[in-house]
C-alpha atoms as a PDB file:
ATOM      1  CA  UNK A   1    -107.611  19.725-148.332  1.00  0.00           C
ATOM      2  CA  UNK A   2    -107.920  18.359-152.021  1.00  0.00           C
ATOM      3  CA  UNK A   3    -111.401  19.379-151.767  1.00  0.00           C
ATOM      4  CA  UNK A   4    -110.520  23.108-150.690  1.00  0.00           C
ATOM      5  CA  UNK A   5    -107.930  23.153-153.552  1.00  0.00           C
ATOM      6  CA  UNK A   6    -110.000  21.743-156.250  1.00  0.00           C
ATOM      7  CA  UNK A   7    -112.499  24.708-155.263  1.00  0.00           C
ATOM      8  CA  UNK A   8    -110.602  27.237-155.389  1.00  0.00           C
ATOM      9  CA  UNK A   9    -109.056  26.489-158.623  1.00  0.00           C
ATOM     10  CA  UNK A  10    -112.582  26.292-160.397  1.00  0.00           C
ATOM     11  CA  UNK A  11    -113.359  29.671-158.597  1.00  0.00           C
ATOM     12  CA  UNK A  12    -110.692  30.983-160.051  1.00  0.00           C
ATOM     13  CA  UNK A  13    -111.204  29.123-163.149  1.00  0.00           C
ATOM     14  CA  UNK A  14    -114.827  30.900-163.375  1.00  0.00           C
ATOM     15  CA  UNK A  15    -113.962  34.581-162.465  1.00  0.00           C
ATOM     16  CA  UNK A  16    -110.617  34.654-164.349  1.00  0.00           C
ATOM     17  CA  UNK A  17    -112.589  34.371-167.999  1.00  0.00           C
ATOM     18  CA  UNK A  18    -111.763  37.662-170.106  1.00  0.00           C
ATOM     19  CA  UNK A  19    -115.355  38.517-170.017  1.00  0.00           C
ATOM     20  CA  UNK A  20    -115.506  37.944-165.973  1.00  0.00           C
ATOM     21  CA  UNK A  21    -115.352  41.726-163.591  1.00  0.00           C
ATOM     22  CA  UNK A  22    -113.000  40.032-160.525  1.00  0.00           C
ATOM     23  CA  UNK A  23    -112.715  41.345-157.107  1.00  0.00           C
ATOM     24  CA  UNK A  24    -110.393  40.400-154.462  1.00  0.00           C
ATOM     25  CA  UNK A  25    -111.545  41.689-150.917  1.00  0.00           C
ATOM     26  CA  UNK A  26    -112.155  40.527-147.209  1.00  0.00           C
ATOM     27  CA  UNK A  27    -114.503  39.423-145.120  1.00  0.00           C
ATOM     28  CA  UNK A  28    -116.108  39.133-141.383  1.00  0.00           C
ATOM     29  CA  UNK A  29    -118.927  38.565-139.754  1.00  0.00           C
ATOM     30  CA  UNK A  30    -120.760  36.474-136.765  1.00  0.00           C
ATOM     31  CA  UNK A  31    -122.635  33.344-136.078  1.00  0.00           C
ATOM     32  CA  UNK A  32    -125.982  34.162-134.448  1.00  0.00           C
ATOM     33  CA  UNK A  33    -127.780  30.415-133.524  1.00  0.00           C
ATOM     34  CA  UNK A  34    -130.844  31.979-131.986  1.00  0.00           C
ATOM     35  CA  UNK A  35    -132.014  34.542-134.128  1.00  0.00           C
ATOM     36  CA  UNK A  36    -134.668  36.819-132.090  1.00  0.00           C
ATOM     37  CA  UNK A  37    -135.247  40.006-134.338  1.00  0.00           C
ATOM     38  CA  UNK A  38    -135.344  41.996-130.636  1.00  0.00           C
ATOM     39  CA  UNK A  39    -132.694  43.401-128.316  1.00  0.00           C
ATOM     40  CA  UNK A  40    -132.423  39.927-127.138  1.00  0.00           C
ATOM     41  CA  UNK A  41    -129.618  39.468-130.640  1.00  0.00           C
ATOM     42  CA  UNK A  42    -126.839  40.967-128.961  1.00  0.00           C
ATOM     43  CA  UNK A  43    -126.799  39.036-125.717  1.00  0.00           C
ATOM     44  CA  UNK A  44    -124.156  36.600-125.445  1.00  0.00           C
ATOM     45  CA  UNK A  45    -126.413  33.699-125.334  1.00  0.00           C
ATOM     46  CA  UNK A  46    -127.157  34.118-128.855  1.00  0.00           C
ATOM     47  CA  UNK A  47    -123.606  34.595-130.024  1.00  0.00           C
ATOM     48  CA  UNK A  48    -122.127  31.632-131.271  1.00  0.00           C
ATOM     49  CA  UNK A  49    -118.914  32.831-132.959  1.00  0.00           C
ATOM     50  CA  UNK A  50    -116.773  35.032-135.637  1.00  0.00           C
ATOM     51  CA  UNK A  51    -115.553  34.753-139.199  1.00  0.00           C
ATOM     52  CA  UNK A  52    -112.766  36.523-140.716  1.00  0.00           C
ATOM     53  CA  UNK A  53    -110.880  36.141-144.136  1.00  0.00           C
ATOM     54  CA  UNK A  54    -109.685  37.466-147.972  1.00  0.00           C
ATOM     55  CA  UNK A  55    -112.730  36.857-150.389  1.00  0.00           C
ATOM     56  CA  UNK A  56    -112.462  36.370-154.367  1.00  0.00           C
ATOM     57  CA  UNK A  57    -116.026  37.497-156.184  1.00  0.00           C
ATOM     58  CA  UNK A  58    -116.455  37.384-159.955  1.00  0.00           C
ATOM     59  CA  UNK A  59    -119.119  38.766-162.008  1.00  0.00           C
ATOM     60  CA  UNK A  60    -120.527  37.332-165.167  1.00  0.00           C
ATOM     61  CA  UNK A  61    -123.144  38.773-167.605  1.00  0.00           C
ATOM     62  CA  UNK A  62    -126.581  39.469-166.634  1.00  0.00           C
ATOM     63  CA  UNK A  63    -125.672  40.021-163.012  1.00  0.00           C
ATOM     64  CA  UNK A  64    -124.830  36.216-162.461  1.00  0.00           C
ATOM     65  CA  UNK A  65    -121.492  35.508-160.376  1.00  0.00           C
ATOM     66  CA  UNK A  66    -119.520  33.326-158.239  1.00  0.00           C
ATOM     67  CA  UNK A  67    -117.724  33.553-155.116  1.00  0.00           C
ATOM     68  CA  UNK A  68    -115.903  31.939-152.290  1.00  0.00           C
ATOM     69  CA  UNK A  69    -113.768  32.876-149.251  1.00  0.00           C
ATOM     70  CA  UNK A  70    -111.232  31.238-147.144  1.00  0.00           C
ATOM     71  CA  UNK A  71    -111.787  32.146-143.627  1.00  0.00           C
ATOM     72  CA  UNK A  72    -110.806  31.511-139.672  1.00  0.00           C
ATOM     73  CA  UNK A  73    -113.644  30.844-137.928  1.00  0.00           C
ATOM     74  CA  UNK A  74    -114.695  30.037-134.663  1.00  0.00           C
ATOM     75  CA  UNK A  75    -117.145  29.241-132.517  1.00  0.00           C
ATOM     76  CA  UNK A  76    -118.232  28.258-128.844  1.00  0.00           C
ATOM     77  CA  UNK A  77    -120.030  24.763-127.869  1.00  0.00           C
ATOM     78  CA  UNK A  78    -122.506  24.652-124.646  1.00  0.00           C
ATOM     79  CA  UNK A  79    -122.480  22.052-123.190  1.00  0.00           C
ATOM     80  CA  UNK A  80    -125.807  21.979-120.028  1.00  0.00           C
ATOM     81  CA  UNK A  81    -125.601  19.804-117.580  1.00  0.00           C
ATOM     82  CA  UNK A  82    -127.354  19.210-114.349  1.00  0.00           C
ATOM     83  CA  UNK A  83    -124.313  19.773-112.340  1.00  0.00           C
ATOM     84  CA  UNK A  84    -122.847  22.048-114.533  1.00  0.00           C
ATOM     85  CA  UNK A  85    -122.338  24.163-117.690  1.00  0.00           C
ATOM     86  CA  UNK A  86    -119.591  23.576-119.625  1.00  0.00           C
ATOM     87  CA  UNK A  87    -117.886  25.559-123.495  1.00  0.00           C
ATOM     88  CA  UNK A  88    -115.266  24.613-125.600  1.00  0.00           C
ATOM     89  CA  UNK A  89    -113.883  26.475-127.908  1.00  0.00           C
ATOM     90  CA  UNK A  90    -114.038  25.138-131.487  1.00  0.00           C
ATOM     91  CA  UNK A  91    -111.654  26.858-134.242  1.00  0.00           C
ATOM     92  CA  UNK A  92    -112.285  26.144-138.239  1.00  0.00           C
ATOM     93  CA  UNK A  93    -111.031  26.597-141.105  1.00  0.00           C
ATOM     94  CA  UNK A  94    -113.965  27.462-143.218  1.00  0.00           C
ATOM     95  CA  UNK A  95    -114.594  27.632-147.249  1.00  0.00           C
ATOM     96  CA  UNK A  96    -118.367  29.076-148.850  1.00  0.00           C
ATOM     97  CA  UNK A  97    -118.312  28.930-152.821  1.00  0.00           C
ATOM     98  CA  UNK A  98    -121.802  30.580-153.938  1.00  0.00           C
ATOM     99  CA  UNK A  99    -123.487  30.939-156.535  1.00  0.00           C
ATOM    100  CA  UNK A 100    -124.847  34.981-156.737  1.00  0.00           C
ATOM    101  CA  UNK A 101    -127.329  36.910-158.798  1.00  0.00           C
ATOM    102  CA  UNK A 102    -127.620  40.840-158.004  1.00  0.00           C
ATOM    103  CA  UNK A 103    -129.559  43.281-159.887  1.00  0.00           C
ATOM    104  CA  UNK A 104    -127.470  46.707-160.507  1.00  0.00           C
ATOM    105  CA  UNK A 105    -124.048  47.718-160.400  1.00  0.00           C
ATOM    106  CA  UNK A 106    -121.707  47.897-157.523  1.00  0.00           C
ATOM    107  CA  UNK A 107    -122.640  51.179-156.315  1.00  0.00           C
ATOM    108  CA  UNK A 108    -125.951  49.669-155.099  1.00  0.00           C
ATOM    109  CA  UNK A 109    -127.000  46.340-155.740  1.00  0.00           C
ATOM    110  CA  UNK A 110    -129.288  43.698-153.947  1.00  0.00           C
ATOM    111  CA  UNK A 111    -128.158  40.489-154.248  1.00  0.00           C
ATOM    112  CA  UNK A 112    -129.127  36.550-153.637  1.00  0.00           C
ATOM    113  CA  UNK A 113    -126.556  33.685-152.919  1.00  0.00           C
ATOM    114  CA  UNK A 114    -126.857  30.510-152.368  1.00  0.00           C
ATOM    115  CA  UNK A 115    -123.966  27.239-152.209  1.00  0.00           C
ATOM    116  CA  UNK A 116    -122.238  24.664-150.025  1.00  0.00           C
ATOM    117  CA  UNK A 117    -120.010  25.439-147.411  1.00  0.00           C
ATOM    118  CA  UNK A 118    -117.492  23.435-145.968  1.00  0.00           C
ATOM    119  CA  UNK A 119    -115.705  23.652-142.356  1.00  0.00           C
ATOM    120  CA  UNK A 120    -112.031  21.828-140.807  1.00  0.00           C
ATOM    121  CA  UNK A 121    -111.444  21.549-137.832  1.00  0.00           C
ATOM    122  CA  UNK A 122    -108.415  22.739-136.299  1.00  0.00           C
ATOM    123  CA  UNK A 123    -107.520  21.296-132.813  1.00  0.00           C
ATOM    124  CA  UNK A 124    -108.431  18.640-130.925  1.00  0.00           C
ATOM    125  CA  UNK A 125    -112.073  17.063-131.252  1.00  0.00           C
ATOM    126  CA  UNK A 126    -112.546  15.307-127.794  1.00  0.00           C
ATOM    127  CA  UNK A 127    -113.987  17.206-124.985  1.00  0.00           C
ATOM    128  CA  UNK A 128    -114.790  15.681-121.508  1.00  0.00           C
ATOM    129  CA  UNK A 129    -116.462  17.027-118.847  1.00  0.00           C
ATOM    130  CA  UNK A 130    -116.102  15.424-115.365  1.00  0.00           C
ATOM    131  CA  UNK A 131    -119.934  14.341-114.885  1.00  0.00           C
ATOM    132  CA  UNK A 132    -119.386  12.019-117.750  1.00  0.00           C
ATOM    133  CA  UNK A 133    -119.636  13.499-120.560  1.00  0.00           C
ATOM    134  CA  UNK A 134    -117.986  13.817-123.853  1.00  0.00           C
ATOM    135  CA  UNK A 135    -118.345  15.181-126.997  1.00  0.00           C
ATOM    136  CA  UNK A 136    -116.870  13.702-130.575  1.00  0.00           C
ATOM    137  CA  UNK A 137    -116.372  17.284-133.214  1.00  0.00           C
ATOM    138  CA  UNK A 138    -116.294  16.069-136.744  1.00  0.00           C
ATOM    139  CA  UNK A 139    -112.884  17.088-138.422  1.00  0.00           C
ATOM    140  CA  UNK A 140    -115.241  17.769-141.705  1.00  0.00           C
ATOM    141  CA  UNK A 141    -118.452  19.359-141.854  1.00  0.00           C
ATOM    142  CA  UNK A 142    -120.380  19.980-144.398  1.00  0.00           C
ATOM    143  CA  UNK A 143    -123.723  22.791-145.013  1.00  0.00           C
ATOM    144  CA  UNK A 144    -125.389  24.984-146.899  1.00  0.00           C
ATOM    145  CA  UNK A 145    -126.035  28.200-147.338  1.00  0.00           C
ATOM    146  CA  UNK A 146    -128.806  30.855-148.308  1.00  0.00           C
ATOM    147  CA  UNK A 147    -128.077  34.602-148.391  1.00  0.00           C
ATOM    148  CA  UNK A 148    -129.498  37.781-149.193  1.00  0.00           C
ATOM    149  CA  UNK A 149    -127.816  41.336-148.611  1.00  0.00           C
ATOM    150  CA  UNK A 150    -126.616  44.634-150.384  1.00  0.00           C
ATOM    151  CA  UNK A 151    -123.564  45.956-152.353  1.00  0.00           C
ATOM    152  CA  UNK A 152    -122.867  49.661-151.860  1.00  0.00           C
ATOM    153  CA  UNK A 153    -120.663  52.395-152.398  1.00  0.00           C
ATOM    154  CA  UNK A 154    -118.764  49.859-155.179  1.00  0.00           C
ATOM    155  CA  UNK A 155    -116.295  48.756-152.429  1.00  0.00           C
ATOM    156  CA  UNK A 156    -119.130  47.712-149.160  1.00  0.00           C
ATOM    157  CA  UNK A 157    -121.245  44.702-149.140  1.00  0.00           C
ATOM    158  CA  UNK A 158    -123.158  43.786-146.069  1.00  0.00           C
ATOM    159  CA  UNK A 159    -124.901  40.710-146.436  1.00  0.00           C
ATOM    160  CA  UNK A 160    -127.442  38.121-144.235  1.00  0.00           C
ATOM    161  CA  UNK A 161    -127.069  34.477-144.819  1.00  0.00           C
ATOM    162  CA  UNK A 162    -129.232  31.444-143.066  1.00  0.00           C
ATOM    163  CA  UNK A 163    -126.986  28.359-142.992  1.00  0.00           C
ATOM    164  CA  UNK A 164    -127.996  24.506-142.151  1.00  0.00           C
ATOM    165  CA  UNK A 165    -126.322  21.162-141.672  1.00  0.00           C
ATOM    166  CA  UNK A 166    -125.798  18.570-144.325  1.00  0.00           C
ATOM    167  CA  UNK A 167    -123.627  16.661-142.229  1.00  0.00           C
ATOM    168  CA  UNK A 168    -123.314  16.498-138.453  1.00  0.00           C
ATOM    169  CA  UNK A 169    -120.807  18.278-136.466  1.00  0.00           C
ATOM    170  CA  UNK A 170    -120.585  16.010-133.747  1.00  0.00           C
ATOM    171  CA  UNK A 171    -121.770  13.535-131.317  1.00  0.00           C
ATOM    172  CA  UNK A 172    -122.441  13.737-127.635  1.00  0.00           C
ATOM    173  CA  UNK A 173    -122.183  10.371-125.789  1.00  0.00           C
ATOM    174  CA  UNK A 174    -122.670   9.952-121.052  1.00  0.00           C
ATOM    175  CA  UNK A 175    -120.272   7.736-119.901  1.00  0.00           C
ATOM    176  CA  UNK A 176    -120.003   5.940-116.658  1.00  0.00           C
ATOM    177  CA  UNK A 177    -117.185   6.621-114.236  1.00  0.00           C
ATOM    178  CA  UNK A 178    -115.271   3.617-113.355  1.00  0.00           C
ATOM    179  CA  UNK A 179    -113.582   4.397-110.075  1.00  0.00           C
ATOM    180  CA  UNK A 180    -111.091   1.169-109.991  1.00  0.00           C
ATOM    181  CA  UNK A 181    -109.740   2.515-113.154  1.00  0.00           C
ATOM    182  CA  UNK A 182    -110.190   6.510-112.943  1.00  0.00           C
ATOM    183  CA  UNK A 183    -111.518   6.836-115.957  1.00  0.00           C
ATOM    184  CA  UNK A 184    -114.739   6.727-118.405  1.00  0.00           C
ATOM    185  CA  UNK A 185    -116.031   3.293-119.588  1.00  0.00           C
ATOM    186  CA  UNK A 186    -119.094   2.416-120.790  1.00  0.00           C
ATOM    187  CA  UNK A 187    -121.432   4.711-122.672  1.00  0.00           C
ATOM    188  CA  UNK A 188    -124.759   4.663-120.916  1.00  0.00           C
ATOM    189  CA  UNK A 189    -127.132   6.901-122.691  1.00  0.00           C
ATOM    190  CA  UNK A 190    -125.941   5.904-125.909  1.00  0.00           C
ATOM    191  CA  UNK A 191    -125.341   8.903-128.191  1.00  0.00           C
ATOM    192  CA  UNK A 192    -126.621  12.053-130.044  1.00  0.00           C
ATOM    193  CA  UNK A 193    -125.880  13.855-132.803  1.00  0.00           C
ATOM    194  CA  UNK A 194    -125.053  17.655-132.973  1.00  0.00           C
ATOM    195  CA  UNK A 195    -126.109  19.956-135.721  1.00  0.00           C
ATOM    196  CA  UNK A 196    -125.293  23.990-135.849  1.00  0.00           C
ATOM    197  CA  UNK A 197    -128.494  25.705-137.602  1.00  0.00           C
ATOM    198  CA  UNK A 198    -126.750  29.165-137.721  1.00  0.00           C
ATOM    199  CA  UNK A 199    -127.772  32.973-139.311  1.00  0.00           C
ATOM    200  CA  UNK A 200    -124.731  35.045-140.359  1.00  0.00           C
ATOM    201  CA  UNK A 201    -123.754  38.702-140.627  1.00  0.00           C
ATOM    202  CA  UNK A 202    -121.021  39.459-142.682  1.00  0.00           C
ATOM    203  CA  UNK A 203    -119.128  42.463-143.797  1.00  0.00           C
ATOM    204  CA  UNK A 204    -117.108  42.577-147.133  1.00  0.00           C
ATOM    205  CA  UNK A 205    -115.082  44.829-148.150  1.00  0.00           C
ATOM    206  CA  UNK A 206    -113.915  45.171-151.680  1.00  0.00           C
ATOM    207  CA  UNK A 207    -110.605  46.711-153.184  1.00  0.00           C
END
């Protein structure tokens, strides 16, 4: 949490300078972790969440900015096995800072973004299944991003970001059922670690 706070103070730090334009707003979007650019996008197999949150975006000179969000997200894990299929819901508190350029004004203006992002989890982190299996969610994640998208109509930004691990998000270990003791014991297939690769689709809206 001294991370988040530390963040958001040089955020505001940045877009609070007398020469700075400073927008408050909010934001939402989805997770998409197999992007297919066909019908196939809006099938629930490729759906792996939702965002939503207030956003703070400053402008500097030349089109340059900064901004950064603090946003409830969440997301489903699949877990396959050969018995069954198994998803746990996983809910985040999540915090982008980027770095922006965009070429224009408000009223219509492509823009680029690019910065770290950084995701809590909120809940528990242990999920078993009963074949043996159980996943380990990392309280702290950390990734990047790399976005492109449009501001329009000087309030609407709709925007298209790619982001990828830096950190894991978890580890997935098989366990062996110990009957005389009803529970899991020994891990048998040792373990492996889960990364998200994830597009994005948000929505802003500024006021």
């Amino acid at each position: 949490m001294k991370r988040i706070a530390t963040l958001l103070v040089l955020l505001i730090t940045l877009t609070s300078a007398s020469y700075a334009k400073v927008r408050f707003g909010a934001e939402a979007g989805a997770y998409v972790y197999k992007m297919k650019f066909n019908k196939k996008i809006a099938s629930s197999d490729n759906r792996a969440g939702f965002f939503i949150g207030p956003k703070l975006k400053g402008t500097l000179p030349l089109g340059f900015g900064v901004d950064g969000a603090l946003l409830y997200s969440q997301r489903s894990a699949e877990i396959d096995t050969e018995t069954d299929d198994h998803t746990k819901t996983l809910n985040y508190l999540t915090v982008p800072v980027n770095v922006r350029w965009q070429l224009g004004s408000d009223r219509f203006a492509p823009y680029i973004a690019t910065g770290p992002q950084w995701d809590y989890l909120m809940g528990n982190s242990t999920f078993k299944t009963t074949d043996g299996l159980k996943a380990t969610f990392e309280h702290s994640i950390l990734s990047w991003n790399i976005g492109v998208g449009l501001m329009l109509l000087d309030h609407v930004q709709i925007g298209f970001s790619w982001n990828f691990p830096i950190t894991s998000s978890g580890k997935l270990n098989k366990y062996a059922f110990d009957e005389l003791k009803d529970e899991f014991t020994d891990v048998i297939d040792g373990s492996t670690k889960l990364k998200n690769k994830e597009w994005t689709i948000r929505v802003n809206y500024y006021f």
